[in-house]
Protein backbone atom coordinates (compact mmCIF):
# COMPACT_ATOMS: atom_id res chain seq x y z
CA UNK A 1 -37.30 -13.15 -67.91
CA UNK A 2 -37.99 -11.11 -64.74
CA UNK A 3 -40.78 -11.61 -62.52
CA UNK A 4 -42.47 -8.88 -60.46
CA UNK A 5 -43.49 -10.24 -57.36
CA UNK A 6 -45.83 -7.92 -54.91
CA UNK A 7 -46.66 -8.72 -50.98
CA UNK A 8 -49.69 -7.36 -49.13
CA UNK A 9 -51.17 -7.86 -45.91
CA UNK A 10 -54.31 -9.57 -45.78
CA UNK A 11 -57.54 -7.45 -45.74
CA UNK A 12 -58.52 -8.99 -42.79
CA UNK A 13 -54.82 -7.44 -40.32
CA UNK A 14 -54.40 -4.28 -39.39
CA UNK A 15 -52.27 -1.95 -41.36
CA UNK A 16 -50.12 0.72 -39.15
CA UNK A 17 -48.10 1.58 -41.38
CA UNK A 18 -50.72 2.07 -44.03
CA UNK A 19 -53.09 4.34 -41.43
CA UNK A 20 -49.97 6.63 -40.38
CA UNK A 21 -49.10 7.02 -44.16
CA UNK A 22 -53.10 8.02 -44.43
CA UNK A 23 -53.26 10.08 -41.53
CA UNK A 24 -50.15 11.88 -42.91
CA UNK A 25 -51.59 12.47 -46.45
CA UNK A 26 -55.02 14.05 -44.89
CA UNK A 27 -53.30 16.38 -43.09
CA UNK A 28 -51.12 17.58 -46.53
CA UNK A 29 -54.12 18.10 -47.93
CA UNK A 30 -54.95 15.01 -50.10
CA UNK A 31 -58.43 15.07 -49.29
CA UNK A 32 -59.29 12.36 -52.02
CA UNK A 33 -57.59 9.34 -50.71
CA UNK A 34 -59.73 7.22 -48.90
CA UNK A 35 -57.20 4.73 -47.21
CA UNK A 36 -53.36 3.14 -47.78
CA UNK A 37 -52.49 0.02 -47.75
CA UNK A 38 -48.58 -1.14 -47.26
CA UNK A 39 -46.91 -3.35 -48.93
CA UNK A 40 -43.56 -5.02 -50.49
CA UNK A 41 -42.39 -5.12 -54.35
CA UNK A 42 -40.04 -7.40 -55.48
CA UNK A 43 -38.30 -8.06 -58.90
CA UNK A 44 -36.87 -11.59 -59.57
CA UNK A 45 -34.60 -11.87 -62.69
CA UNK A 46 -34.76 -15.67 -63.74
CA UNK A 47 -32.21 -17.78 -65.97
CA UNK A 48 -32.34 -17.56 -69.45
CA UNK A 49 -34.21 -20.90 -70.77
CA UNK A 50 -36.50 -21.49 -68.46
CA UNK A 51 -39.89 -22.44 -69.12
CA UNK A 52 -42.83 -20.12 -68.82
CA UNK A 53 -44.48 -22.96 -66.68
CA UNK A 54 -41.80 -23.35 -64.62
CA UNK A 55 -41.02 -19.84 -64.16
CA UNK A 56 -44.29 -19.90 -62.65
CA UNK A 57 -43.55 -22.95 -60.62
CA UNK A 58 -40.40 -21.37 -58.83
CA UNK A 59 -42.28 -17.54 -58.16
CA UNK A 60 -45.05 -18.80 -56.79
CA UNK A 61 -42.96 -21.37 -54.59
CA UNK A 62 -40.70 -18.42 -53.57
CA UNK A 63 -43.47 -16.01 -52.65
CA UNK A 64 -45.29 -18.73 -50.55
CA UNK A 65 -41.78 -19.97 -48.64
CA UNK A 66 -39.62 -17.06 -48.58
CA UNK A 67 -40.81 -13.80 -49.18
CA UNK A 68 -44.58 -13.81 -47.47
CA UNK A 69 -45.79 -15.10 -44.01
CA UNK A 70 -48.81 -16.52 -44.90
CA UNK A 71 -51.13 -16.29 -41.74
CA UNK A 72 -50.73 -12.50 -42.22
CA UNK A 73 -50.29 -11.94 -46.01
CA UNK A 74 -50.69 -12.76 -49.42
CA UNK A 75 -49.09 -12.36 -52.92
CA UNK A 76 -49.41 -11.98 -56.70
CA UNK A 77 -47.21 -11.68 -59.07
CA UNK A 78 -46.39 -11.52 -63.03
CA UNK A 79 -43.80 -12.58 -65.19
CA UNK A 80 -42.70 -10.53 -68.16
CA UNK A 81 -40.73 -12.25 -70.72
């Protein structure tokens, strides 16, 4: 079972990264994107026999402790069996 875990920053912060990556597109010549957004991708393989529900259990605990800060981002994720 892997799970496929993806990190954003919160609509609400400003996105550097995301702008530069923008800026840099315009001037390419991708006149139909309208704005980029950064973010991280993760991919957690998980032991054989584990529950669905606590599959879910241990992402969601190691998105919220590990891999986000939470006063700047969020997270979603799903698990593929």
């Amino acid at each position: 079972m892997k799970a496929h875990v993806y990190v954003t920053l919160k609509a609400s912060v400003l996105d550097p990264q995301g702008q530069t990556i923008y800026n840099a597109l315009r001037k390419m010549g991708y006149s139909g994107v309208e704005s980029v957004r950064q973010g991280k991708y993760f991919t957690i393989s998980l032991a054989q026999g584990i529950s669905a529900e606590a599959a879910r259990d241990e992402v969601e605990r190691i998105a919220r402790d590990v891999l986000t800060n939470p006063v700047i981002e969020e997270f979603n994720y799903k698990i593929e069996e």
